[in-house]
Protein backbone atom coordinates (compact mmCIF):
# COMPACT_ATOMS: atom_id res chain seq x y z
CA UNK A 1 94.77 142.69 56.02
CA UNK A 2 92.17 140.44 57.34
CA UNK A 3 92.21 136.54 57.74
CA UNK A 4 89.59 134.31 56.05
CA UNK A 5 87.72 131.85 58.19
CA UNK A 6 87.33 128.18 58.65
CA UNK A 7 84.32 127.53 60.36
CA UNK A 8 82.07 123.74 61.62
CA UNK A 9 78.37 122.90 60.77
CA UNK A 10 76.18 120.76 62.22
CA UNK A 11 72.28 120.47 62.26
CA UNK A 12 70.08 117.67 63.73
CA UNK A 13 66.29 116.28 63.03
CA UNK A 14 64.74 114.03 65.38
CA UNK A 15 61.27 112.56 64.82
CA UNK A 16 59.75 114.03 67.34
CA UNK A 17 60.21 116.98 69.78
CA UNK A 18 63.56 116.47 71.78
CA UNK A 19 66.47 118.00 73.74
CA UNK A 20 68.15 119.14 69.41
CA UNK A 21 69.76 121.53 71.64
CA UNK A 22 71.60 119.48 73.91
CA UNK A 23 72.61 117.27 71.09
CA UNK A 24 73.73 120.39 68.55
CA UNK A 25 75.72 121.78 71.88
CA UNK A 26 77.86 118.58 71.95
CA UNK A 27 78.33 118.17 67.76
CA UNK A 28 79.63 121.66 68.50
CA UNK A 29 81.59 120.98 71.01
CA UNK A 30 83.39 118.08 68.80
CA UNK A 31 83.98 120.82 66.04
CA UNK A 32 85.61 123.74 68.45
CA UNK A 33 89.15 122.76 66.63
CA UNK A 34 87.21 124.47 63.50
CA UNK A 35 86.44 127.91 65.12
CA UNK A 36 87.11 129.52 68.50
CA UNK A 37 85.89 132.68 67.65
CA UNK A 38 82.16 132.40 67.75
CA UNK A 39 79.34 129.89 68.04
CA UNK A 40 75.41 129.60 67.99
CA UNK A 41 72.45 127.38 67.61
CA UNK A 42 69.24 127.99 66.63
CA UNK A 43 66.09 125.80 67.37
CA UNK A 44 63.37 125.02 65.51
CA UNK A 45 59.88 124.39 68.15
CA UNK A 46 57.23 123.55 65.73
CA UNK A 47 57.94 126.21 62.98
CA UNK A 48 59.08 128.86 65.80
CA UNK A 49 63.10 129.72 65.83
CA UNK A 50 64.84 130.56 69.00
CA UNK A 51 68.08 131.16 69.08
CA UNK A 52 71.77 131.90 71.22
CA UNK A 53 74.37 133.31 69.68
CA UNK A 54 77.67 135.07 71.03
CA UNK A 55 81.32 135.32 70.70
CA UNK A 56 83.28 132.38 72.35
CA UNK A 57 84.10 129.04 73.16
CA UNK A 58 81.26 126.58 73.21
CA UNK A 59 81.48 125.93 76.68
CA UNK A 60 81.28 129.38 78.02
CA UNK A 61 78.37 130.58 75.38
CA UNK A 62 76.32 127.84 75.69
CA UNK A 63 76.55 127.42 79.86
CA UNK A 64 73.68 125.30 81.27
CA UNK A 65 71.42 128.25 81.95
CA UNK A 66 71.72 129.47 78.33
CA UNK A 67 70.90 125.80 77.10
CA UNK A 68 67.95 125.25 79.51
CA UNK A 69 66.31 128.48 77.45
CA UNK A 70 66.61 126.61 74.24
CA UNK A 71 63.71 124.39 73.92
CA UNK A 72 62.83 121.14 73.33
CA UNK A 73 62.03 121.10 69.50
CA UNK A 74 62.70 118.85 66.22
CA UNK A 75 65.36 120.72 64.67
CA UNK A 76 68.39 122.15 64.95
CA UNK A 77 71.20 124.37 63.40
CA UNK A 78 74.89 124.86 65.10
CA UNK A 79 77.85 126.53 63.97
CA UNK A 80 80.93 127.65 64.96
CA UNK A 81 83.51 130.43 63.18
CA UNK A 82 86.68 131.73 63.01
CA UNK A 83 86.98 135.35 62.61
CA UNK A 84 88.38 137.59 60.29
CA UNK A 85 90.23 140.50 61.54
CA UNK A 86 88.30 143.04 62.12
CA UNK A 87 84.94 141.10 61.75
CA UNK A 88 84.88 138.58 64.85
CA UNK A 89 81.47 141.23 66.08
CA UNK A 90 78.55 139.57 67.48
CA UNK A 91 76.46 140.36 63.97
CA UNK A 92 78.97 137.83 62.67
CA UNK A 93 77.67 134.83 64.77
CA UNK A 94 76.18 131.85 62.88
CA UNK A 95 74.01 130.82 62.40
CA UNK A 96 71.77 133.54 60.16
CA UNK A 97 68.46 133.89 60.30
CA UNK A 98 66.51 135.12 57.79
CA UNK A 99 62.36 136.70 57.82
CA UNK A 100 60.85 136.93 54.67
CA UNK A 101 57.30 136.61 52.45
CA UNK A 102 57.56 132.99 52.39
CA UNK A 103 58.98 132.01 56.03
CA UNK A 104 61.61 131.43 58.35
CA UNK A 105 64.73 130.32 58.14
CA UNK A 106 68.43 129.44 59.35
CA UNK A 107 71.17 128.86 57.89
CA UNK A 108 74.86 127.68 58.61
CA UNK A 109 78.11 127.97 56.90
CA UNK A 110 81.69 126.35 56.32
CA UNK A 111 83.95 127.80 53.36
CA UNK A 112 84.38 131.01 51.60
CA UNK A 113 82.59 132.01 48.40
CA UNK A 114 85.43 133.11 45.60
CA UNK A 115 82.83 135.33 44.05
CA UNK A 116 81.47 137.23 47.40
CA UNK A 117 82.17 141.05 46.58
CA UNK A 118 80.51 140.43 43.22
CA UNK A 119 77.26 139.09 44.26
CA UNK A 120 77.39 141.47 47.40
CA UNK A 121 77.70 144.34 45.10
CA UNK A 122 75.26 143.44 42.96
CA UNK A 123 73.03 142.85 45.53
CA UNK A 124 73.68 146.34 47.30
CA UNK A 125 73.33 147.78 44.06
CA UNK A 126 69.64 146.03 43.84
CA UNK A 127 68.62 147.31 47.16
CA UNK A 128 69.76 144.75 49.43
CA UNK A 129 70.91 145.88 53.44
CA UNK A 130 73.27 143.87 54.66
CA UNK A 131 73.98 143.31 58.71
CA UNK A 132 77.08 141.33 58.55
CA UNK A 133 80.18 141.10 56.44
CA UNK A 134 80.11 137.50 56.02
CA UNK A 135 79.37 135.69 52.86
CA UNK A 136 76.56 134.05 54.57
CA UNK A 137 74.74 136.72 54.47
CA UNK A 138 75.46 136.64 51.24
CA UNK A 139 74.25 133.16 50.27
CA UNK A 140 70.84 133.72 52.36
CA UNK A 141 69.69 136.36 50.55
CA UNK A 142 70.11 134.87 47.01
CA UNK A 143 68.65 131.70 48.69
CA UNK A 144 65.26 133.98 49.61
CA UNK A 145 65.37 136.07 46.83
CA UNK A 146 65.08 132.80 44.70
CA UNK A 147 62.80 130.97 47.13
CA UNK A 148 60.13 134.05 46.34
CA UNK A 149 59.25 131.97 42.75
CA UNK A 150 60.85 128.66 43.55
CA UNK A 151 58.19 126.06 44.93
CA UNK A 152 60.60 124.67 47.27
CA UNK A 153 63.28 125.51 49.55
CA UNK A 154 65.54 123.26 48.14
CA UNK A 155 64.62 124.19 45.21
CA UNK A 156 65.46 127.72 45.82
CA UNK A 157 68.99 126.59 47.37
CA UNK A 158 69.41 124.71 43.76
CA UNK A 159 68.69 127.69 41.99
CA UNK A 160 71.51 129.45 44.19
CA UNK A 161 73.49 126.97 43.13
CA UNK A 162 73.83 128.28 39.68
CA UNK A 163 75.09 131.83 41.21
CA UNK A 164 77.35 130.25 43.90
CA UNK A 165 81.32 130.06 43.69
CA UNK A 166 83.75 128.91 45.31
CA UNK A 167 84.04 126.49 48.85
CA UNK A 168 80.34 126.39 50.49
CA UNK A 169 79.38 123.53 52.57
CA UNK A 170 75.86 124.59 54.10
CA UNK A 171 73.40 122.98 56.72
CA UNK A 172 69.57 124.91 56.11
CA UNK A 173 66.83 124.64 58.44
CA UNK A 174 63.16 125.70 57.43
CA UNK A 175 59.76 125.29 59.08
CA UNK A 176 59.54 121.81 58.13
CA UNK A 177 63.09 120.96 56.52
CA UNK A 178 66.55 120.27 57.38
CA UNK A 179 68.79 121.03 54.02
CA UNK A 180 72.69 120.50 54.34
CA UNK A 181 74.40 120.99 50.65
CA UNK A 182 78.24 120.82 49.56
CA UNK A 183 79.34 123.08 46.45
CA UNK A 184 80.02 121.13 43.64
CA UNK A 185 83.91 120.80 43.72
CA UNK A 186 83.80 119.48 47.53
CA UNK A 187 86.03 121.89 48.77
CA UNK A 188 84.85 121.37 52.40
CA UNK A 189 83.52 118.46 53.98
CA UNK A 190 80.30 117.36 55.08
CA UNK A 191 78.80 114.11 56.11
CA UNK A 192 75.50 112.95 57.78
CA UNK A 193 74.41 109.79 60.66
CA UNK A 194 71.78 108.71 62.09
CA UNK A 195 71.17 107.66 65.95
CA UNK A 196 69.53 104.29 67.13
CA UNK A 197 66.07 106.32 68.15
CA UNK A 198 66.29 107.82 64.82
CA UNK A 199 67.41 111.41 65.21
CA UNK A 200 69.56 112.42 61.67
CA UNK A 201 72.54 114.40 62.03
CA UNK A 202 74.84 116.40 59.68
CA UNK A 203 78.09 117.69 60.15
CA UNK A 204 81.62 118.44 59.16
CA UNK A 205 83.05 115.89 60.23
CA UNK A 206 82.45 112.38 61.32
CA UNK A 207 84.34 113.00 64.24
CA UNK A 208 81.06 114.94 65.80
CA UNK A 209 78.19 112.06 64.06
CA UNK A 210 80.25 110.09 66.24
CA UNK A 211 80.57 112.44 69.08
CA UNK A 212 76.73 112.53 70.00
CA UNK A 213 76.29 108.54 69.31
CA UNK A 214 75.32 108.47 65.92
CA UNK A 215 76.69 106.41 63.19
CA UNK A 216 78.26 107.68 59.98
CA UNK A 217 76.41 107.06 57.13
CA UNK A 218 78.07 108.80 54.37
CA UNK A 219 79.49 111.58 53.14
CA UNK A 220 77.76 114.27 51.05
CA UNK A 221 78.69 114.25 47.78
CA UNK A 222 80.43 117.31 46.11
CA UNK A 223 77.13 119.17 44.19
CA UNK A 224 74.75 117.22 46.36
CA UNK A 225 71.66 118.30 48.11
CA UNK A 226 70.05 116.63 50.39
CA UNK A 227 67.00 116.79 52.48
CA UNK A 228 66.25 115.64 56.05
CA UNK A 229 62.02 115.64 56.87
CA UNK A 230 59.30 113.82 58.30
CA UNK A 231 58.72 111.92 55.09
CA UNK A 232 62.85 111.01 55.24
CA UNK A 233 65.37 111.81 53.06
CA UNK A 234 65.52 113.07 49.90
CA UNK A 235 68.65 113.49 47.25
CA UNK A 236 68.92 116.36 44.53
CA UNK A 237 72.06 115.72 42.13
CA UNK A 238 71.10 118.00 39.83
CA UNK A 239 74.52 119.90 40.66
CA UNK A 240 76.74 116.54 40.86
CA UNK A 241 79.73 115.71 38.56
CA UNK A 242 79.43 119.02 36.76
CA UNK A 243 82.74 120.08 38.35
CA UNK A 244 86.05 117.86 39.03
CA UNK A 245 86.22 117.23 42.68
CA UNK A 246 88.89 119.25 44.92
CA UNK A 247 88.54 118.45 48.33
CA UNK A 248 90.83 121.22 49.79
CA UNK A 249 94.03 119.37 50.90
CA UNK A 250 94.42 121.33 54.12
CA UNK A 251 91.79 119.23 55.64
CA UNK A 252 93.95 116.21 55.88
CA UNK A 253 97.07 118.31 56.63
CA UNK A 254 95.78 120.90 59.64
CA UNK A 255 91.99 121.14 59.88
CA UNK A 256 89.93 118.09 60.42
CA UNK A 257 90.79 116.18 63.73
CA UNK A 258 92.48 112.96 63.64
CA UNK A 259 89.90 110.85 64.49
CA UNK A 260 87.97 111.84 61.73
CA UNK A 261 87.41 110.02 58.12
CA UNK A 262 86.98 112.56 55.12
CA UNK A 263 85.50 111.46 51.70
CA UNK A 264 86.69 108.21 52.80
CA UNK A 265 89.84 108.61 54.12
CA UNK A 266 91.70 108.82 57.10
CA UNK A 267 92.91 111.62 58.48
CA UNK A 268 95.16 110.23 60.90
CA UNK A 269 96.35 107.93 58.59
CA UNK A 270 97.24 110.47 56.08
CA UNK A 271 99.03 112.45 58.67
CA UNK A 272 101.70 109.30 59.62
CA UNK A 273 101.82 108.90 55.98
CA UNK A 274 102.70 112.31 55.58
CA UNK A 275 105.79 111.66 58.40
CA UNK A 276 106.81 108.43 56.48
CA UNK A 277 107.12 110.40 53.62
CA UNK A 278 109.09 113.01 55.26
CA UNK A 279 111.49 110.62 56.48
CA UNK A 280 112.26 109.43 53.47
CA UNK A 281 112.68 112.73 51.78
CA UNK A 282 114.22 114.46 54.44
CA UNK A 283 116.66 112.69 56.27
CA UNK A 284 118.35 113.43 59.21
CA UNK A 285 120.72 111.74 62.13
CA UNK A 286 118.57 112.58 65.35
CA UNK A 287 117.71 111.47 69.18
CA UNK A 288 114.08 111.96 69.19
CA UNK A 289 111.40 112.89 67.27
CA UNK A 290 108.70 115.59 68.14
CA UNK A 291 105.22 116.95 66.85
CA UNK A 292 104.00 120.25 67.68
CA UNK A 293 101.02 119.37 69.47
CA UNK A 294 98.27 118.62 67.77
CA UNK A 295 98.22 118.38 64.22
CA UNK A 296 101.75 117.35 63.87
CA UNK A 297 101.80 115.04 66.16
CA UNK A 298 100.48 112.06 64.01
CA UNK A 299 103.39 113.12 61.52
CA UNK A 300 105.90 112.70 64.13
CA UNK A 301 104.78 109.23 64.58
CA UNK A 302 104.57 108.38 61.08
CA UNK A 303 108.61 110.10 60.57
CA UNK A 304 109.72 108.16 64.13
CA UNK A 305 108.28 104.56 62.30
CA UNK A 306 109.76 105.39 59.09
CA UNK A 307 113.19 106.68 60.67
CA UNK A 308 113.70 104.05 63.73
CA UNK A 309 114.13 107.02 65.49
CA UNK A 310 112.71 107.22 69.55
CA UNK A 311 109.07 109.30 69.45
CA UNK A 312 108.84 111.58 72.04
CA UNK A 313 106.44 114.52 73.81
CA UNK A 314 108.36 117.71 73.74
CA UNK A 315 105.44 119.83 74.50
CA UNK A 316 102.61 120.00 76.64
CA UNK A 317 99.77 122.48 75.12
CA UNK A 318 97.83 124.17 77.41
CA UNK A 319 94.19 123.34 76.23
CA UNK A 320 92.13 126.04 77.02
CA UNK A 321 94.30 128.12 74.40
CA UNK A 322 93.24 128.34 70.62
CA UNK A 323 95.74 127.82 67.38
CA UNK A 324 97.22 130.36 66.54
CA UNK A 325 97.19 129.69 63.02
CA UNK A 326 93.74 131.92 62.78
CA UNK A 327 94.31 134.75 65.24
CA UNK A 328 93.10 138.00 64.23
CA UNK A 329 96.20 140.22 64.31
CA UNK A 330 100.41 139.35 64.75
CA UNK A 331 100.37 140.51 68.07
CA UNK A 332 97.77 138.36 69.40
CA UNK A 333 99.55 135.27 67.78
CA UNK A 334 102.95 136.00 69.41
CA UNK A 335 101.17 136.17 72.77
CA UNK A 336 99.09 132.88 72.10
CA UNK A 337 102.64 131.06 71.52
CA UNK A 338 104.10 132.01 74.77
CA UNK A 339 101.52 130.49 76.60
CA UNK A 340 100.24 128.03 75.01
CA UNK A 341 103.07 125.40 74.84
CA UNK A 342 105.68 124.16 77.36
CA UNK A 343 108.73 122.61 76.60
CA UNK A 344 109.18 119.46 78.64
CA UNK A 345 113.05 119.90 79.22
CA UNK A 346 113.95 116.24 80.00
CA UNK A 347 112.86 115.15 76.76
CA UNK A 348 114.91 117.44 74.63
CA UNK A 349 118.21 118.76 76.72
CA UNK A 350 121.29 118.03 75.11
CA UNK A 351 119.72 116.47 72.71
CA UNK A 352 119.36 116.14 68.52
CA UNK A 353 115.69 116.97 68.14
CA UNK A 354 113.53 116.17 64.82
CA UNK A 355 110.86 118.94 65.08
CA UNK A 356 107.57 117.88 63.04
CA UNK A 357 104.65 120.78 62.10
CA UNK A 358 102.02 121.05 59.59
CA UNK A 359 103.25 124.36 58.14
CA UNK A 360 104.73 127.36 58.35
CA UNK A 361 103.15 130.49 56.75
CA UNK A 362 104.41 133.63 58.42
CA UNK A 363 107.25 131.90 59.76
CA UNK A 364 107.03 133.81 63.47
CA UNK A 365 105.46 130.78 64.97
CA UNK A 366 107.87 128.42 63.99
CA UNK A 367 110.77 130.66 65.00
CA UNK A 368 109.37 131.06 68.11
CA UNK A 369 108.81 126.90 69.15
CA UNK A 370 112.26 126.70 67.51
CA UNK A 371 113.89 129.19 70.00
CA UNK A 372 111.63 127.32 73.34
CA UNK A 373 113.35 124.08 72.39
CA UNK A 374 117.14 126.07 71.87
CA UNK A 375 116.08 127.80 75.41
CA UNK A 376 115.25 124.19 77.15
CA UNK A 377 119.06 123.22 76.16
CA UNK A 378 118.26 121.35 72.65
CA UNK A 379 121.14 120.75 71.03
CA UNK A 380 120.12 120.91 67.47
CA UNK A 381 116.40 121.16 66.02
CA UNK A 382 115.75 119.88 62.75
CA UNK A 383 112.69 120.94 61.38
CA UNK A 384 110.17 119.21 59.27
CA UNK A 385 106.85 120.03 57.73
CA UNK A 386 104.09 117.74 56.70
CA UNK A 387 103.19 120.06 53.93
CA UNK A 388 104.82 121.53 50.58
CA UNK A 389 105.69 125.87 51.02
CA UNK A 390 102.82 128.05 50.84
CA UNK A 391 103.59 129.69 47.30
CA UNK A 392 99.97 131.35 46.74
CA UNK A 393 96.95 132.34 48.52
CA UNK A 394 93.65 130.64 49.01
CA UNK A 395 90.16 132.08 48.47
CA UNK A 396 88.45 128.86 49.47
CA UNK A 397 88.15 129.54 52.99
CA UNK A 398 91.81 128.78 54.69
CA UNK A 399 94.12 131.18 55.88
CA UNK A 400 96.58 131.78 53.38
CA UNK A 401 95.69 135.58 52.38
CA UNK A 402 98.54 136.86 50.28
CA UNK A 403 101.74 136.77 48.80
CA UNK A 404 103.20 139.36 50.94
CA UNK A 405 102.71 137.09 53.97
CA UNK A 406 104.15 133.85 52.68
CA UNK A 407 107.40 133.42 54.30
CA UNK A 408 108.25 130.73 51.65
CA UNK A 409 107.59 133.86 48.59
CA UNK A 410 110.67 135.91 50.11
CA UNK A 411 113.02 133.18 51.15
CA UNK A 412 114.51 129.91 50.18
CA UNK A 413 113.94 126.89 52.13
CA UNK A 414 118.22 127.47 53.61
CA UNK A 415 116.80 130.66 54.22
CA UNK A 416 113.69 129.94 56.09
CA UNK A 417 115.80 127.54 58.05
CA UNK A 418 118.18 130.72 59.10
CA UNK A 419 115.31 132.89 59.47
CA UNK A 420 113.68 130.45 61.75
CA UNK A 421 116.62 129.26 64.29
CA UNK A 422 116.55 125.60 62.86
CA UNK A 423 119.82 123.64 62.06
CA UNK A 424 117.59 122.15 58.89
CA UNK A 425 114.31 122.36 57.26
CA UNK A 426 112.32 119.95 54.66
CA UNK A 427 109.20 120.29 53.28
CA UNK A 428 106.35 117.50 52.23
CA UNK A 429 107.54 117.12 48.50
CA UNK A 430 104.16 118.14 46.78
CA UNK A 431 104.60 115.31 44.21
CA UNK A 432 103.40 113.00 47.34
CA UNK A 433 100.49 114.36 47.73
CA UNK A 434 98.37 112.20 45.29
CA UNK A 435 99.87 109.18 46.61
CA UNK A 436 98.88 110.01 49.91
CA UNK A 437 95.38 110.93 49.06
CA UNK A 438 94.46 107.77 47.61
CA UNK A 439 91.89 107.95 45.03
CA UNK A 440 90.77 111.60 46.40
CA UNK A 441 91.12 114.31 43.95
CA UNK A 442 92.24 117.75 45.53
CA UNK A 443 92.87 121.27 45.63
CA UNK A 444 96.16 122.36 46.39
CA UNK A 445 96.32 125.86 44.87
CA UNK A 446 98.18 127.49 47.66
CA UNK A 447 100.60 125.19 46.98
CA UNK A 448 101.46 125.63 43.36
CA UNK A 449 98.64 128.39 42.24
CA UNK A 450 96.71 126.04 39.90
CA UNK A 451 92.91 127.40 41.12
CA UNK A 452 89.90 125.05 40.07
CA UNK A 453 88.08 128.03 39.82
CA UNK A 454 88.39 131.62 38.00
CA UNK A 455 90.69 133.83 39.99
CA UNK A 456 88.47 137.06 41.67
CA UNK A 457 88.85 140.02 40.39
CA UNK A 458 87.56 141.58 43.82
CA UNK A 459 89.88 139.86 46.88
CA UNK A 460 88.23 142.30 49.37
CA UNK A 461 88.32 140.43 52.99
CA UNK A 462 86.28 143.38 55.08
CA UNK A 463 85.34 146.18 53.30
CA UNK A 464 83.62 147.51 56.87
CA UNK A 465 86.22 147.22 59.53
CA UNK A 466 85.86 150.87 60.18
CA UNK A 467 82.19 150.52 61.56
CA UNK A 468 82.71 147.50 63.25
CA UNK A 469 84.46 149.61 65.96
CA UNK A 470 81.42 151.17 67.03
């Protein structure tokens, strides 16, 4: 079965023709934590779109020769994706770019639309050929199909808007217009900046505004549309406060980078209130206290504060390796855990160790960095996760694909301990989570099933892994 995606936007307009390119490469290179698979930007030079796209890291698609053929230009579109199994081809690669009667244009995407395999069929059904098996696809040809009688292109992405379900957060780029949207229950994030020679930039996260010396402005708003041009920008909220907002909760708990602030709050700081919370709920007599590098780390501080117990490193995590929580296929995930952490024995040997993670899913992760920490002489490992059990699966765009993989739908938490090698094992209590949200509302279906939206009737991941082997 194949693994949704969680992908990074990012698009930039400067006020005259610059190096977009250069500054879209490192706003990418700020969001690789969101996707390792793939990458691309696309470059707007006064109405003309060039464009490099390939599977990879940022730094090895976009080397200095590849840049220097991007050119100098107002506009630009990045992205960069996770892959689904069997669908991490080249014709994947964001962004998409789209020819038709009324122009050009590019378009990037973060999310997963709950309703895909029904507008795809009906599409098919209406004559549409589709290249890729991504949703994007999907949303750029209801986009142009409505952009044929619309007067605008925003208006045409409004109009889409009607049709669209599910978790989209979208960055647009046409002759003359930079568009970045966010569906209208917020389920991903998306803010925009502004440097001090004027250049606008949208992205994910703040963490990249920041990243290429912009300042944060604000987020977008859940429904919002807005639009970046020479004559400024311009706000649609046509589609705003029609829908309660649910920020997707696995943001704050794996996702977003620490450093980064999300509908106004902290990520970091929700992450060490997460480990307070633990250490309250879960307590445990221990020597040290340990995060699995890198999203649990800020946990592990927040449970060492709360407990009084010592914070140390247990692990060093080899860099140049992606998570594992998104990699296509079992096999390659077992092979990504071997290498990509080391146990630094001296800080764990003979010792009581308080082992702090985001999650556990499959379980066959956690059972591994549980048995590296028993083979570096640990003498008991207590395990604690900054999240409640994965109970249902997501179609919003996060890897949580069925029942049948949820290690917490066959066993019981004693079990899971047993299954996993750990002496002990507590979860985040999931009646915490509003308190540590603050005033953001959420979505935490996985969690407890309760979907803001209908449920699909179609949960097709890759209906075309068979010809993506040719």
């Amino acid at each position: 079965m194949s693994i949704h995606e969680e992908c990074g936007v990012f698009g930039v307009l400067a006020p005259e023709a610059a190096d977009v390119a250069g500054i879209c490469y490192y706003g990418l290179y700020a969001l690789q934590h969101r996707g390792q698979e793939s990458c691309g930007i696309v470059v707007n030079d006064r109405g003309v779109f060039v464009s490099h796209k390939d599977l990879g890291l940022v730094s090895d698609v976009f080397s200095s020769e590849n840049l220097s053929r991007l050119p100098n230009g107002t506009m630009a579109v990045g992205h960069v994706r996770y892959g689904t199994t069997g669908g991490n081809s080249r014709k994947n690669c964001q962004p998409i770019e789209v020819n038709h009667q009324k122009g050009v244009m590019a378009i990037a995407h973060n999310g997963n639309l709950s309703n895909a395999a029904e507008l795809r069929d009906r599409l098919e059904l209406s004559g549409a050929i589709f290249h890729t098996t991504s949703d994007t696809e999907t949303i750029a040809y209801i986009v142009t199909k409505e952009r044929l009688t619309a007067p605008s292109i925003e208006e045409a992405l409004s109009r889409a808007m009607n049709t669209l379900e599910g978790a989209y957060s979208l960055v647009l780029m046409s002759p003359q217009k930079l568009i970045c949207a966010r569906d209208p229950y917020g389920f991903r994030p998306l803010c925009f900046g502004k440097t001090a020679d004027g250049v606008y930039v949208v992205a994910s996260e703040s963490c990249a505004i920041k990243a290429v010396g912009a300042e944060v402005i604000r987020d977008v708003e859940p429904g919002e549309i807005l639009v970046f041009s020479k004559n400024g920008i311009a706000s649609r909220k046509e589609h705003c406060n029609k829908k309660p907002k649910r920020l997707c909760i696995f943001e704050y708990i794996y996702f977003a980078r620490p450093d980064s602030v999300i509908d106004g709050l902290s990520v970091h700081t929700f992450r060490t209130n997460a480990g307070r919370v633990l250490a309250r709920a879960h307590p445990v007599d221990a020597d040290i206290v340990i995060g699995v590098p890198d999203s649990g780390i800020d946990a592990a501080l927040g449970f060492a504060e709360q407990s009084g117990f010592p914070y140390g490193i247990g692990f060093i995590k080899n860099k140049y390796i992606g998570r594992t929580f998104i990699s296509p296929g079992q096999e390659a995930r077992l092979d990504k855990v071997k290498i990509k952490l080391s146990v630094i024995e001296t800080s764990v040997k003979g010792k009581r160790v308080v082992l702090i993670d985001d999650s556990i899913v499959r379980g066959t992760t956690s059972g591994r960095i549980v048995k590296l920490l028993r083979d570096a002489g640990a003498k008991e490992v207590h395990m604690r996760i900054s999240s409640p059990p994965f109970l249902c699966p997501c179609y919003y765009g996060t890897d949580i694909d069925s029942k049948e993989h949820l290690i917490a739908c066959k066993y019981s938490i004693p079990e899971i301990s047993k299954h996993i090698g750990a002496d002990s094992l507590g979860f985040l209590p999931a009646e915490e989570l509003p308190n540590l949200c603050g005033n953001n509302n959420f979505c935490s279906a996985c969690f407890g099933g309760e979907y803001p939206t209908a449920i699909p009737k179609d949960t097709r991941k890759n209906r075309f892994e068979t010809y993506l082997q040719y």
